[in-house]
N, C-alpha and C. Protein backbone atom coordinates (compact mmCIF):
# COMPACT_ATOMS: atom_id res chain seq x y z
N UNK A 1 13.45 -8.50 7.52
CA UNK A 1 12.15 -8.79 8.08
C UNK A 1 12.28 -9.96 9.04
N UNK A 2 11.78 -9.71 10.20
CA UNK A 2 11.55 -10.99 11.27
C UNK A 2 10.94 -12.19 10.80
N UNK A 3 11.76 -13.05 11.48
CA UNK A 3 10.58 -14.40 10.94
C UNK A 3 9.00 -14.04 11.26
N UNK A 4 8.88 -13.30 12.70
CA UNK A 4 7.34 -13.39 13.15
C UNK A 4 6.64 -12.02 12.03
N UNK A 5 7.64 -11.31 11.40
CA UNK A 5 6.33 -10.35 10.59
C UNK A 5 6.51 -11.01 9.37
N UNK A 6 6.98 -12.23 9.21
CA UNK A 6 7.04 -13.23 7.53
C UNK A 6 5.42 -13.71 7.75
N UNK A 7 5.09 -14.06 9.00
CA UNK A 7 4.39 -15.27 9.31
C UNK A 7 3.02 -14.62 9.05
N UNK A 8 1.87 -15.02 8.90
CA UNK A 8 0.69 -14.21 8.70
C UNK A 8 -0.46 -15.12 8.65
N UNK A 9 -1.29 -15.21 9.63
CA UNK A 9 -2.56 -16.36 10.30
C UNK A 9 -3.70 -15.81 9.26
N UNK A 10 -4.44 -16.59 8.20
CA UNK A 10 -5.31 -16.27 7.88
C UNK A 10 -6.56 -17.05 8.20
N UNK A 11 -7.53 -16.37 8.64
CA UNK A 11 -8.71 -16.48 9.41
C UNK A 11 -9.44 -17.27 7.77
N UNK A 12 -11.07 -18.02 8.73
CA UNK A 12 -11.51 -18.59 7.92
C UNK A 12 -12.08 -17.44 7.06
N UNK A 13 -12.58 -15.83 7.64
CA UNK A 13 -13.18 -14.99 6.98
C UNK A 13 -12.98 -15.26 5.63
N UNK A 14 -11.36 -15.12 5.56
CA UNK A 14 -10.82 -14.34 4.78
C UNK A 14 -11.03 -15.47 3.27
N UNK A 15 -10.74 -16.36 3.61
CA UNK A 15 -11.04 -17.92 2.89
C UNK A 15 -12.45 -17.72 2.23
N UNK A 16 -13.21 -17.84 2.97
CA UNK A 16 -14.68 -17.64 2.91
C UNK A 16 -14.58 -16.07 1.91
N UNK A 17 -14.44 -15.34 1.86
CA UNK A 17 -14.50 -14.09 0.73
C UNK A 17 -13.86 -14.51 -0.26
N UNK A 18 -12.82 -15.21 -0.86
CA UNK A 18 -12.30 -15.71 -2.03
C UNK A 18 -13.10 -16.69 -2.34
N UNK A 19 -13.74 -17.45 -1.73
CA UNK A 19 -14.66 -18.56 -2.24
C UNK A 19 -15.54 -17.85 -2.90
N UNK A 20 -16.58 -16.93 -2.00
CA UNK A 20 -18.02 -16.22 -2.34
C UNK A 20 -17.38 -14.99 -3.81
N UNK A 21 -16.34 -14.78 -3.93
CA UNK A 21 -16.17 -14.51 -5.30
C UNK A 21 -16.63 -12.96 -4.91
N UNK A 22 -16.88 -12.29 -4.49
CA UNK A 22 -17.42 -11.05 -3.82
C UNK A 22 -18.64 -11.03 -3.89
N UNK A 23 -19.53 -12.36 -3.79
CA UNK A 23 -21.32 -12.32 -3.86
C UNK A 23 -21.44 -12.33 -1.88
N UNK A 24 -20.00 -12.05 -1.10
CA UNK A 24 -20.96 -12.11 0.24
C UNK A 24 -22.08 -10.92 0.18
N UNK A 25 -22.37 -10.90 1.88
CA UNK A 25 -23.81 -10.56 2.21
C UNK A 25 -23.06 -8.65 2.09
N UNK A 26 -22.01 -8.29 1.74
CA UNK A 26 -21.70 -7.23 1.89
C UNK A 26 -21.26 -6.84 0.38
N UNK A 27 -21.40 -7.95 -0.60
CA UNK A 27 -21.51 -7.90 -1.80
C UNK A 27 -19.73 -6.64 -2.13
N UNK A 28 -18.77 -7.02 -0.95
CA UNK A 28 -17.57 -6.59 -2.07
C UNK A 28 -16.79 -7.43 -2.90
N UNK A 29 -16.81 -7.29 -4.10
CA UNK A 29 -16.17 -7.52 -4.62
C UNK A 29 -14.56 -7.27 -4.42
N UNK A 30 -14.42 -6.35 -4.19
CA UNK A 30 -13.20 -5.83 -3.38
C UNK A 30 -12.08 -6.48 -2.72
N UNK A 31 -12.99 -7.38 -1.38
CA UNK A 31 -12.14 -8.05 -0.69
C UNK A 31 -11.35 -9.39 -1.20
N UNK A 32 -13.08 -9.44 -2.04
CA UNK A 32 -12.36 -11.23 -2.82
C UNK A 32 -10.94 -10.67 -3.58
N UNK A 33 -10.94 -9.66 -4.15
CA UNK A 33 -9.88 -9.44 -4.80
C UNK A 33 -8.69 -9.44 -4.41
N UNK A 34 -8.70 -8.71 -2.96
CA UNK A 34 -7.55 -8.24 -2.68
C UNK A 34 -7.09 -9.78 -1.91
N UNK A 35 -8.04 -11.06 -1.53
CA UNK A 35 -7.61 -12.04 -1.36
C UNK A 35 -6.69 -13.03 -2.52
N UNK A 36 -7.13 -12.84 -3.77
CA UNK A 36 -6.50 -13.47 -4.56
C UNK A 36 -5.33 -12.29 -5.02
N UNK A 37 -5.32 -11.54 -5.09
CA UNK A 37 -4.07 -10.85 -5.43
C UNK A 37 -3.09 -11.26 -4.21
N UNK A 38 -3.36 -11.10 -2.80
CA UNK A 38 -2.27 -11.31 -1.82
C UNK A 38 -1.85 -12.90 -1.72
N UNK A 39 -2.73 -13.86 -2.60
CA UNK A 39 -2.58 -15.19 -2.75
C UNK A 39 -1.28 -15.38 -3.60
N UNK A 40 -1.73 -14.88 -4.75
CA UNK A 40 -0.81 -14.73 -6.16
C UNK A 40 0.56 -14.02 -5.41
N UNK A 41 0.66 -12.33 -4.36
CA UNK A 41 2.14 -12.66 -4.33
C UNK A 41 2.73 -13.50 -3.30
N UNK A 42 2.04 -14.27 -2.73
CA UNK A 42 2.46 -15.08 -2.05
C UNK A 42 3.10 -16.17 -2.50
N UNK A 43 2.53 -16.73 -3.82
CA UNK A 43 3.04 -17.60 -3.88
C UNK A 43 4.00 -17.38 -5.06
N UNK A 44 4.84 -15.84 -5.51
CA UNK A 44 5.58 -16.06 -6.28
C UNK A 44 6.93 -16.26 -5.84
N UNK A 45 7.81 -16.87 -6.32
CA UNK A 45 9.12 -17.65 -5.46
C UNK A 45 10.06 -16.17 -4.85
N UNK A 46 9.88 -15.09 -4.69
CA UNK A 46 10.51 -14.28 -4.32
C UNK A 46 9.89 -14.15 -2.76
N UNK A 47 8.76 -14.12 -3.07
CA UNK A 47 8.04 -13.78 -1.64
C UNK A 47 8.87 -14.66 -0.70
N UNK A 48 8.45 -14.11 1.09
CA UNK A 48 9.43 -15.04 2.23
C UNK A 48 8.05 -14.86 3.04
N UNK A 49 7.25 -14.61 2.78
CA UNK A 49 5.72 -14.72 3.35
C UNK A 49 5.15 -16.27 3.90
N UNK A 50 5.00 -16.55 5.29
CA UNK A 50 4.31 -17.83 5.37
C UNK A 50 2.91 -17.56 5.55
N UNK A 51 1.88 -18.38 5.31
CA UNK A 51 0.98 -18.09 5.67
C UNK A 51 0.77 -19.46 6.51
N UNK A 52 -0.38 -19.18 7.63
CA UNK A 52 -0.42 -20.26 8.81
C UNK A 52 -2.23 -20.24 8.81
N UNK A 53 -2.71 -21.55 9.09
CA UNK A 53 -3.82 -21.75 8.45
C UNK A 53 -4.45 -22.75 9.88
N UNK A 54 -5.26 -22.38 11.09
CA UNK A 54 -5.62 -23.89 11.60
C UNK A 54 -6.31 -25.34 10.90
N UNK A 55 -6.29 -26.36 10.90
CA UNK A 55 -7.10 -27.27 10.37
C UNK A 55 -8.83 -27.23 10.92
N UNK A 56 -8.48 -26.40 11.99
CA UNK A 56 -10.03 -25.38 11.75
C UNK A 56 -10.55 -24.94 11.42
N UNK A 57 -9.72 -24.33 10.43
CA UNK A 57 -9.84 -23.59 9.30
C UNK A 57 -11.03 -24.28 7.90
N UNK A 58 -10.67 -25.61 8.07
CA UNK A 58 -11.40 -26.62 7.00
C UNK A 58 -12.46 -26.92 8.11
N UNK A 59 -13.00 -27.16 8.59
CA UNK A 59 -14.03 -27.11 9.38
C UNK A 59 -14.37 -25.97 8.94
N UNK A 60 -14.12 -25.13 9.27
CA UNK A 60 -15.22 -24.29 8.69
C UNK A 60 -16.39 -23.79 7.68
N UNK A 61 -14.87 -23.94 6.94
CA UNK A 61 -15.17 -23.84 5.72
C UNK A 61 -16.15 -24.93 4.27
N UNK A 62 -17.20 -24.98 4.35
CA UNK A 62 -17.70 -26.30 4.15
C UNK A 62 -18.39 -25.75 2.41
N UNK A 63 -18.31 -26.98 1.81
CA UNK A 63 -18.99 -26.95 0.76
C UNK A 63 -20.05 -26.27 -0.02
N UNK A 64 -20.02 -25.47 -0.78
CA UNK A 64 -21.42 -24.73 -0.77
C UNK A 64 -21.39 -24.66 -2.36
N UNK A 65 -22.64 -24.96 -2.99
CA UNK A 65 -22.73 -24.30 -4.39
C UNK A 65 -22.99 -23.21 -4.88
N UNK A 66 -22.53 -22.10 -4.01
CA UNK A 66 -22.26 -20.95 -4.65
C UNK A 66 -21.21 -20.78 -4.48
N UNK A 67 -19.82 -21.29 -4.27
CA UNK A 67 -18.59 -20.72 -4.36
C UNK A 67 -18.22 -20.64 -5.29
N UNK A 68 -17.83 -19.79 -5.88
CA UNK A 68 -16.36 -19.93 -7.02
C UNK A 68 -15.56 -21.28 -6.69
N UNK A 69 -15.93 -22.26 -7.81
CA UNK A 69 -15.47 -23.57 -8.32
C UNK A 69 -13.79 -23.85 -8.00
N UNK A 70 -13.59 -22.87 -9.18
CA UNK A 70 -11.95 -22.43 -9.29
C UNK A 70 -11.52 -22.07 -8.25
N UNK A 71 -11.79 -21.24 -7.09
CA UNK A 71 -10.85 -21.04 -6.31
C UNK A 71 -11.45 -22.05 -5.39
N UNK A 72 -12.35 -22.63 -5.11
CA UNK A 72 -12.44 -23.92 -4.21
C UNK A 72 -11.10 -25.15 -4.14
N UNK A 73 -11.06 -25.13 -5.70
CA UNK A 73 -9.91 -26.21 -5.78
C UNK A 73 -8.66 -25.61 -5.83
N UNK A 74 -8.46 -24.38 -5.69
CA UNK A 74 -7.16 -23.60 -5.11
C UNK A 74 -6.96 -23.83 -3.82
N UNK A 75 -7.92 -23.79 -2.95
CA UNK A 75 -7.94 -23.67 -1.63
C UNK A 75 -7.39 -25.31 -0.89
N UNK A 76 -8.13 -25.94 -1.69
CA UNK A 76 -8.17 -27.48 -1.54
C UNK A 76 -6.94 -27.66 -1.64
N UNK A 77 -5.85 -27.41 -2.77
CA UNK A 77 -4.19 -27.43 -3.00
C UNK A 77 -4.47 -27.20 -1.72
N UNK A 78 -4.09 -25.78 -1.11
CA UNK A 78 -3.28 -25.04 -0.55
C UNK A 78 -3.22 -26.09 0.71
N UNK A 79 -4.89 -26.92 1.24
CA UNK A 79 -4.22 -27.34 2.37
C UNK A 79 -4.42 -28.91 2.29
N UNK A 80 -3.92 -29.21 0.96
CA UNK A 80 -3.67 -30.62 1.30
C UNK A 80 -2.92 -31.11 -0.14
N UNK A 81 -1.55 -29.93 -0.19
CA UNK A 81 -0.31 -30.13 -0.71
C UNK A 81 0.80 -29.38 -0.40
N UNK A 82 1.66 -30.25 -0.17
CA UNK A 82 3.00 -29.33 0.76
C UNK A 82 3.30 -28.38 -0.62
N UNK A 83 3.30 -27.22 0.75
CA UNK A 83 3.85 -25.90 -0.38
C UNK A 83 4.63 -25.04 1.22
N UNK A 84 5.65 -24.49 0.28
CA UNK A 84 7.02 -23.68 0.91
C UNK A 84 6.27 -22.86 2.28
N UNK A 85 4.94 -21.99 1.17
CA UNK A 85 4.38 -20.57 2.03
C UNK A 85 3.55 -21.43 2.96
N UNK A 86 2.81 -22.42 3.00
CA UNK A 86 1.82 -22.34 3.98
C UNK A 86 2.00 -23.77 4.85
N UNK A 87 1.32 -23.44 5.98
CA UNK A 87 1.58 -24.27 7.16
C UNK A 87 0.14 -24.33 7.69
N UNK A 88 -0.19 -25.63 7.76
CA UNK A 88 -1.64 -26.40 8.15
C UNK A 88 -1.12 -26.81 9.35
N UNK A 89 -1.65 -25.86 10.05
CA UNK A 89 -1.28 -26.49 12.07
C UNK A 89 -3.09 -27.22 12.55
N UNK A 90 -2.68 -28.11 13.23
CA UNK A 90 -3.61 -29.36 13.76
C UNK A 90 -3.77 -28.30 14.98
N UNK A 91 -5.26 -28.58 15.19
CA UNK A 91 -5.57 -28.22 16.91
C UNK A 91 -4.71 -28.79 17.86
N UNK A 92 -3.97 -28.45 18.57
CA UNK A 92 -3.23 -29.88 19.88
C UNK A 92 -3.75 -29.21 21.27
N UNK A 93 -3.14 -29.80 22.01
CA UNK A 93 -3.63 -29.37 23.98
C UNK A 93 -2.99 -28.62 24.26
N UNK A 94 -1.81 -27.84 23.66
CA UNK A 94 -1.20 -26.34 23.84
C UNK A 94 -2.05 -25.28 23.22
N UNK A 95 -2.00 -25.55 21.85
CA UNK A 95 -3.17 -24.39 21.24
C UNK A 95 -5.46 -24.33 21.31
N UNK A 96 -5.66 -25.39 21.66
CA UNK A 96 -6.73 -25.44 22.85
C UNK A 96 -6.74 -24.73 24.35
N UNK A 97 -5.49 -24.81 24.94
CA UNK A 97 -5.21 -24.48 26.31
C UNK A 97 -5.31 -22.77 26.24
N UNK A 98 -4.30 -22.65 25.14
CA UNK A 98 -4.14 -21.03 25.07
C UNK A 98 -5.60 -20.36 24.28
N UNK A 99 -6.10 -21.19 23.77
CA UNK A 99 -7.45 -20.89 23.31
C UNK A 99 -8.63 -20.84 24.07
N UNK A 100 -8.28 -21.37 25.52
CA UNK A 100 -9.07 -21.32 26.57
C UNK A 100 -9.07 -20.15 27.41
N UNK A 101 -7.63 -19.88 27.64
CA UNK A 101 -6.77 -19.33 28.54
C UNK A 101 -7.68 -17.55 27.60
N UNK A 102 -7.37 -17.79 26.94
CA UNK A 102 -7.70 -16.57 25.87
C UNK A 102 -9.53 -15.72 25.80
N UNK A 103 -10.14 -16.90 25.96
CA UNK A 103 -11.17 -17.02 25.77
C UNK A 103 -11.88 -16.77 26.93
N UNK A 104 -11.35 -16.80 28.29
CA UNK A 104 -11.61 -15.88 29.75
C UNK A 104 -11.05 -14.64 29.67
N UNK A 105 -10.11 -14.58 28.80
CA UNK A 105 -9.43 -12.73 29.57
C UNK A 105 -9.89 -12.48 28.26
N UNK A 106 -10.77 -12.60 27.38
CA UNK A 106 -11.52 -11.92 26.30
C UNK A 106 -12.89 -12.93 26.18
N UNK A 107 -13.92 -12.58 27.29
CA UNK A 107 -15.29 -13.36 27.17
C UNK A 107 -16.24 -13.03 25.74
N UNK A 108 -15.82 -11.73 25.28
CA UNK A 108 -16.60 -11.58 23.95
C UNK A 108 -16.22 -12.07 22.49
N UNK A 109 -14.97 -12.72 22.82
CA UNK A 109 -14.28 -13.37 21.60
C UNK A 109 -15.33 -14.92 21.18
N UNK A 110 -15.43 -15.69 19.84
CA UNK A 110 -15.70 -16.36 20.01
C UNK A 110 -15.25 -17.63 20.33
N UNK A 111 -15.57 -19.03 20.36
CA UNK A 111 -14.71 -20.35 20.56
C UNK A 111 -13.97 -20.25 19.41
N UNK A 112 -14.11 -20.17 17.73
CA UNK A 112 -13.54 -20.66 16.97
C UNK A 112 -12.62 -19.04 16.78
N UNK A 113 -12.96 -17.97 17.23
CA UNK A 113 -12.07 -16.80 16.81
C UNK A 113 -11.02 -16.86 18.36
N UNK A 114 -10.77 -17.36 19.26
CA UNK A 114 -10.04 -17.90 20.59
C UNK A 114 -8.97 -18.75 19.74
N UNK A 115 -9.62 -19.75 19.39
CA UNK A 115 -9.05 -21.18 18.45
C UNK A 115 -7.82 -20.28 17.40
N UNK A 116 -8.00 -20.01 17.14
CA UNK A 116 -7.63 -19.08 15.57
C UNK A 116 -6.58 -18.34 16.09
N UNK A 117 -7.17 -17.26 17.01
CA UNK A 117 -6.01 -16.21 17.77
C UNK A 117 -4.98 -17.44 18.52
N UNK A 118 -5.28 -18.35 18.93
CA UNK A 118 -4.38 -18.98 19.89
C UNK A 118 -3.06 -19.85 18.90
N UNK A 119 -3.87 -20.16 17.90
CA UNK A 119 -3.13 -20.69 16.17
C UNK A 119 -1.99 -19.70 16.01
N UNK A 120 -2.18 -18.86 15.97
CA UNK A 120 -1.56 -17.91 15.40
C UNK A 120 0.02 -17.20 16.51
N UNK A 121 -0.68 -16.93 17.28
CA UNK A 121 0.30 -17.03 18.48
C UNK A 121 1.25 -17.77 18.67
N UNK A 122 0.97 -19.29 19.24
CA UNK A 122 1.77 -20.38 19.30
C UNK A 122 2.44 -20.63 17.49
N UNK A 123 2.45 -20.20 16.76
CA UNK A 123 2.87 -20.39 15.74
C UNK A 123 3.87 -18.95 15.60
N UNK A 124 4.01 -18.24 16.39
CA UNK A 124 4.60 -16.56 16.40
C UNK A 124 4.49 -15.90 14.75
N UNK A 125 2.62 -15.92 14.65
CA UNK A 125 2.68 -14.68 13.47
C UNK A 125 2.61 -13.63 13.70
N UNK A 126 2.92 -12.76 13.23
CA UNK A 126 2.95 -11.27 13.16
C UNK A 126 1.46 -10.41 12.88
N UNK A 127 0.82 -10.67 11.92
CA UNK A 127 -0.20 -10.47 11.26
C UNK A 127 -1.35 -11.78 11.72
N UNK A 128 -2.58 -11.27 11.89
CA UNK A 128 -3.66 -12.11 11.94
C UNK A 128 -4.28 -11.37 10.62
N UNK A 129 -4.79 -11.80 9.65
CA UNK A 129 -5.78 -11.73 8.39
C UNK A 129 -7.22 -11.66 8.58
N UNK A 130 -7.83 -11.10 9.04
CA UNK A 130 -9.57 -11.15 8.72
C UNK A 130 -10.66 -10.40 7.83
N UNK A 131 -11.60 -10.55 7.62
CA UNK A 131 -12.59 -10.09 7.80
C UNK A 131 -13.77 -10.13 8.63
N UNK A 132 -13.40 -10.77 9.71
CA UNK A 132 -14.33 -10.58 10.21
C UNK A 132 -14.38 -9.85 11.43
N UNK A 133 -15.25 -8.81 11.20
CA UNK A 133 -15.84 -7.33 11.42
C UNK A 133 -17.04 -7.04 12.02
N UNK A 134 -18.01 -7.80 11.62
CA UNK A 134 -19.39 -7.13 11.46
C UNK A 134 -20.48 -8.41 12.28
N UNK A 135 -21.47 -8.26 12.64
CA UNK A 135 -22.25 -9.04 13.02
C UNK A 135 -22.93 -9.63 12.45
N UNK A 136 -23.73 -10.88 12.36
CA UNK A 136 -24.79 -11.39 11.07
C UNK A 136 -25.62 -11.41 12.24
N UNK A 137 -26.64 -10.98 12.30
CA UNK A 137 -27.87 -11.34 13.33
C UNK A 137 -28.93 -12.80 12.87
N UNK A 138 -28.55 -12.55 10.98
CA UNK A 138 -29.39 -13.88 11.32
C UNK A 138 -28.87 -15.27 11.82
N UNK A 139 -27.22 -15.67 11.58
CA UNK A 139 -26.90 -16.66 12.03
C UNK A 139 -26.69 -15.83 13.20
N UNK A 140 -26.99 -15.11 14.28
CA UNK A 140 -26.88 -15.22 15.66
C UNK A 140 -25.19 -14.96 16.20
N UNK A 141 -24.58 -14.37 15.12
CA UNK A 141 -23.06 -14.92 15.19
C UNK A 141 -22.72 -13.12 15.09
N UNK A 142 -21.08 -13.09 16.19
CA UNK A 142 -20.51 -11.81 16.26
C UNK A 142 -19.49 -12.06 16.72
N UNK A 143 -18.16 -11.79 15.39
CA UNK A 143 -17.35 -12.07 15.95
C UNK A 143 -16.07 -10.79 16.15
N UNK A 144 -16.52 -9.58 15.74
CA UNK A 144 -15.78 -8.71 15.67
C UNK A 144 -14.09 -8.29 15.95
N UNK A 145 -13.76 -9.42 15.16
CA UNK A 145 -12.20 -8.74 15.67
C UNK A 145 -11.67 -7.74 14.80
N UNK A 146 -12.35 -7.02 13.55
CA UNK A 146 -11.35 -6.05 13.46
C UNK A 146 -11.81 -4.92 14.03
N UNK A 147 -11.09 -4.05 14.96
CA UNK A 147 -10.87 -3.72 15.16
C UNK A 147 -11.04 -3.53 17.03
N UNK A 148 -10.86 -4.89 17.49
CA UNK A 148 -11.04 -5.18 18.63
C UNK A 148 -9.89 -5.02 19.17
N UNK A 149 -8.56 -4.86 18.77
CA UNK A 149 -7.33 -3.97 19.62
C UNK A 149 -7.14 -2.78 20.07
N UNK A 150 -8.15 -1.91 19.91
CA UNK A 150 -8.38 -0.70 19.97
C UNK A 150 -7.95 -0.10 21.33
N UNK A 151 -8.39 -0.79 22.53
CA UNK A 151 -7.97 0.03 23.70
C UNK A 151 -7.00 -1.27 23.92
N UNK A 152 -6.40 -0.71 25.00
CA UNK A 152 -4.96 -1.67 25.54
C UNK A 152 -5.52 -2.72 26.20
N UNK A 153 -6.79 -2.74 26.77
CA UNK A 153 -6.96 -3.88 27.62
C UNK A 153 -7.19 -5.55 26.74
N UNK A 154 -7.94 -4.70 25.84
CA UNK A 154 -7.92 -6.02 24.21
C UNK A 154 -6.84 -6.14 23.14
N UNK A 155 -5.41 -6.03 23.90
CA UNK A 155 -4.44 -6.46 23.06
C UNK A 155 -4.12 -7.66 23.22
N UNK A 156 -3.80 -8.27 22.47
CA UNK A 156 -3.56 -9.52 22.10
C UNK A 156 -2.17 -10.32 21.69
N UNK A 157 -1.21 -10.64 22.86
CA UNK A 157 -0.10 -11.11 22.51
C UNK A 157 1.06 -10.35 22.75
N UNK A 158 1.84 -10.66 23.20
CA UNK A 158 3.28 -9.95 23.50
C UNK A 158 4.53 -10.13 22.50
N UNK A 159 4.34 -9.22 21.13
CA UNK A 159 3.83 -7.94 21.27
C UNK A 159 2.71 -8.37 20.45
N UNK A 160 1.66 -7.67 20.88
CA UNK A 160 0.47 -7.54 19.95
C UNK A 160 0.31 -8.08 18.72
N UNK A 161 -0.48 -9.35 18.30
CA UNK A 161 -0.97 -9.41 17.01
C UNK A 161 -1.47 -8.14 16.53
N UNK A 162 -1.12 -8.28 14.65
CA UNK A 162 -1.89 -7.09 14.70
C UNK A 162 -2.68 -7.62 13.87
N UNK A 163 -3.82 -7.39 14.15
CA UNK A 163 -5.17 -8.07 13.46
C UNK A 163 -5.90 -6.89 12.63
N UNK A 164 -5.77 -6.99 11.16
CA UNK A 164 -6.06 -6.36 10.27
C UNK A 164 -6.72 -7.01 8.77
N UNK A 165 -7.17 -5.72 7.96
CA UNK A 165 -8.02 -6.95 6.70
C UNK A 165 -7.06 -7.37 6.27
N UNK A 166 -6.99 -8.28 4.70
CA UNK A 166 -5.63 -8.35 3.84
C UNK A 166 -5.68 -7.39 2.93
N UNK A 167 -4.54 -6.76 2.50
CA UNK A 167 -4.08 -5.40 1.99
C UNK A 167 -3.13 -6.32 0.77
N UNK A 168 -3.12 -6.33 -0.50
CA UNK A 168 -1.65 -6.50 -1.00
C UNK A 168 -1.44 -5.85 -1.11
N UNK A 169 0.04 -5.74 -1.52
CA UNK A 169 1.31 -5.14 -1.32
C UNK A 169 1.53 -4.14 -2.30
N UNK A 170 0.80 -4.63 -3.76
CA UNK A 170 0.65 -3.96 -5.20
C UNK A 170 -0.70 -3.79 -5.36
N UNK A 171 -0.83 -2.58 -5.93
CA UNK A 171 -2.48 -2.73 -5.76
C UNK A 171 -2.99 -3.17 -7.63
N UNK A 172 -4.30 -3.12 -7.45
CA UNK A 172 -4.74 -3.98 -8.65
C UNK A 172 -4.63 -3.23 -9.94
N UNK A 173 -4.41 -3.70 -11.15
CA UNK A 173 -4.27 -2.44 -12.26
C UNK A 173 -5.74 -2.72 -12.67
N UNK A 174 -6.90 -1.57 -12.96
CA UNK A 174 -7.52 -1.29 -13.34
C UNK A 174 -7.56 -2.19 -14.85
């Protein structure tokens, strides 16, 4: 396996569904799952999986009393204790630039999903992680990247991120 298909950018979505425990507004349970299962093989010492995280990522992601407690303070480890799999990249004036640069030859992307794609890139992951899909009309917010590679003109990266949900690898035993 390439270093760049080890590497794997996970979006704040995806964060945000392991928190909400599967109470989001789409009420799967599902996804939260398949977030903590792809957590768990990540971090067993066999895996060669990095995961790459912006410190935008914590911006985002803000305090709420409905998260799942427990995985709040999982999350909290993950980015503010050195561990093998994951890599907390800082915004800098290269990944801003390409987040700019990005953010004209894709005007429907948003600032913080530009930010994210440009993270991920300059970091050469293979995989971008999301959920986010769908529109919320009441926060006013659309950020649709899955499945925004669809025609060639919205590919993303040489060669192509491939921007997909998270899938583990084993699926769950009943």
């Amino acid at each position: 396996m390439s270093v760049r298909n080890k590497k794997q950018y996970w979006d704040s979505a995806v964060l945000i569904e392991l928190l909400q425990d599967g109470a989001s507004k789409s009420g799967e349970r599902r996804k939260a799952d398949n977030v903590a299962d792809l957590l768990a093989e990540i971090q067993r010492p066999d895996s060669d999986i990095i995961v790459v995280v912006s410190t935008f990522v914590v911006a985002e992601i803000r305090p709420s009393g409905t998260y799942n407690q427990d995985h709040w303070k999982a999350i909290e480890e993950l980015f503010y204790r050195v561990r093998d799999y994951m890599r907390v990249v800082s915004l800098t004036p290269p990944i801003a630039s390409t987040a700019s640069r990005l953010g004209a030859e894709h005007p429907t992307l948003t600032v913080p999903d530009c930010v994210h794609l440009a993270t991920a890139l300059m970091e050469g992951a293979g995989k971008f992680l999301t959920y986010d899909g769908e529109c919320d009309k009441a926060r006013n917010w659309c950020g649709g990247l899955i499945g925004y590679q669809q025609t060639s003109k919205n590919k993303i990266g040489s060669p192509p991120l491939d921007i997909c949900e998270p899938v583990p690898t084993s699926p769950r035993l009943l």
